[in-house]
Protein backbone atom coordinates (compact mmCIF):
# COMPACT_ATOMS: atom_id res chain seq x y z
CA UNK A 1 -10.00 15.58 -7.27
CA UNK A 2 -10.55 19.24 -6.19
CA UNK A 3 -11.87 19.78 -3.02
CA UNK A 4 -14.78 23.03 -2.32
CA UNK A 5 -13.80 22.51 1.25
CA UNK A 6 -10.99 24.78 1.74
CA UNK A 7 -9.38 22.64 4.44
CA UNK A 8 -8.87 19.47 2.13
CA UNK A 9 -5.42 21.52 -0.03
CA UNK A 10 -3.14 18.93 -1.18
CA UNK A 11 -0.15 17.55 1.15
CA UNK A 12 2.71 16.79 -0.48
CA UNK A 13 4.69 13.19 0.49
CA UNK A 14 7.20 11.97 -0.58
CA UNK A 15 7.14 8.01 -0.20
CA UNK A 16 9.42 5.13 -1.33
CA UNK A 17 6.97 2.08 -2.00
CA UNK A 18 7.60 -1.64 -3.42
CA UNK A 19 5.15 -3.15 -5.77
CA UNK A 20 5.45 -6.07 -7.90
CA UNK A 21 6.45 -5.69 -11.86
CA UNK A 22 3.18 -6.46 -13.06
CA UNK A 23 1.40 -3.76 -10.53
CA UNK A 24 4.04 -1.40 -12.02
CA UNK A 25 3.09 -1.78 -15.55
CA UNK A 26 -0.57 -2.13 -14.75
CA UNK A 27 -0.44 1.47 -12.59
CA UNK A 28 2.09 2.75 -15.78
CA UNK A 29 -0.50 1.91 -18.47
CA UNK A 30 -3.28 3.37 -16.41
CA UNK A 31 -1.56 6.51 -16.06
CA UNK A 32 -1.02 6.52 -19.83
CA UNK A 33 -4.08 6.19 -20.52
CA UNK A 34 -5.50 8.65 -18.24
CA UNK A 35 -2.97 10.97 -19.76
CA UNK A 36 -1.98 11.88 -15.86
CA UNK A 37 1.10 10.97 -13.82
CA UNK A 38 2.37 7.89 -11.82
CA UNK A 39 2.31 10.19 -8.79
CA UNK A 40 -1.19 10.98 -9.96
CA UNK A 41 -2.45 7.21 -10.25
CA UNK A 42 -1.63 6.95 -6.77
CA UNK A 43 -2.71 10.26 -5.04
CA UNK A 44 -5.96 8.76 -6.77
CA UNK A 45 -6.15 5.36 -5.35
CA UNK A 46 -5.06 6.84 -1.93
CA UNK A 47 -7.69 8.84 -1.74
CA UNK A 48 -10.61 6.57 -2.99
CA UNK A 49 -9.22 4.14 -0.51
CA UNK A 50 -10.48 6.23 2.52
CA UNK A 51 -13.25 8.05 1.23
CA UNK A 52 -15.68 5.75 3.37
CA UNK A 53 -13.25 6.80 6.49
CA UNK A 54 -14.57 10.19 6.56
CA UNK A 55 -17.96 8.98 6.86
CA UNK A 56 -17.32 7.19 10.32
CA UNK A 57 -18.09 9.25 12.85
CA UNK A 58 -15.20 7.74 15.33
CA UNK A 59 -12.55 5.22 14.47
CA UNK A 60 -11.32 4.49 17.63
CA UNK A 61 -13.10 1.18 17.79
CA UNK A 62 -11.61 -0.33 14.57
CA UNK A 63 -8.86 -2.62 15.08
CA UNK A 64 -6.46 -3.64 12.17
CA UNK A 65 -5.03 -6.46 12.27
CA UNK A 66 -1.23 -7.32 11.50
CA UNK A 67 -2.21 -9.42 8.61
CA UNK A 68 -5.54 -11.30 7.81
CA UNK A 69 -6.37 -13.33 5.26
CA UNK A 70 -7.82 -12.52 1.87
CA UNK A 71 -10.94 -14.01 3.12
CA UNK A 72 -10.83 -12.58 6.39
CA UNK A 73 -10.61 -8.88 4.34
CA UNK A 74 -13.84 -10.05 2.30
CA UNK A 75 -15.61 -11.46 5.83
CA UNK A 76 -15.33 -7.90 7.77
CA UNK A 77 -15.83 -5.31 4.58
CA UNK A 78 -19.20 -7.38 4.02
CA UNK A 79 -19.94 -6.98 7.88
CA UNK A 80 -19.22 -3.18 7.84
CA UNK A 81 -22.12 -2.83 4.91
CA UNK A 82 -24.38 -4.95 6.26
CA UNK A 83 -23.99 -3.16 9.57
C-alpha cells in the first residue's frame, strides 16, 4: 500500500488488541498465505476500513454510536450509498 502522496508515510503504533481464537487463526492463515506479516494483515484491514473516510468532505456530522446492532450497522451503511 504505497502512497504517491508524500504526506501519507507510514505511522508506526504500537497496539495491544483482543480477538477471538478463531479471528486469530483466520488473520494467521491469511498472512501465510499472503506471505506478509500479522502486523501486515492488519495495517491492511485498517486502512481499507477508512478508505471511504477520506472521501467525505466533513465528518463532523457523523455520530457513532456506543453499540448498535448488527442490523442497525447494515441499515445506515445502505443509507450512506444510497445517499
Amino acid at each position: 500500500m504505497k502512497s504517491i502522496n508524500p504526506k501519507n508515510e507510514y505511522i508506526p503504533i504500537d497496539l495491544q488488541i483482543s480477538v477471538r481464537r478463531d479471528t486469530f487463526r483466520l488473520i494467521s492463515e491469511m498472512a501465510q498465505d499472503m506471505g506478509i506479516s500479522i502486523n501486515e494483515v492488519f495495517s491492511f484491514l485498517a486502512e481499507d476500513s477508512v478508505i471511504d473516510l477520506e472521501l467525505l468532505e466533513s465528518l463532523d456530522n457523523v455520530e457513532i454510536p456506543y453499540k448498535c446492532s448488527l442490523e442497525d450497522l447494515k441499515n445506515e451503511m445502505l443509507k450512506k450509498r444510497l445517499s
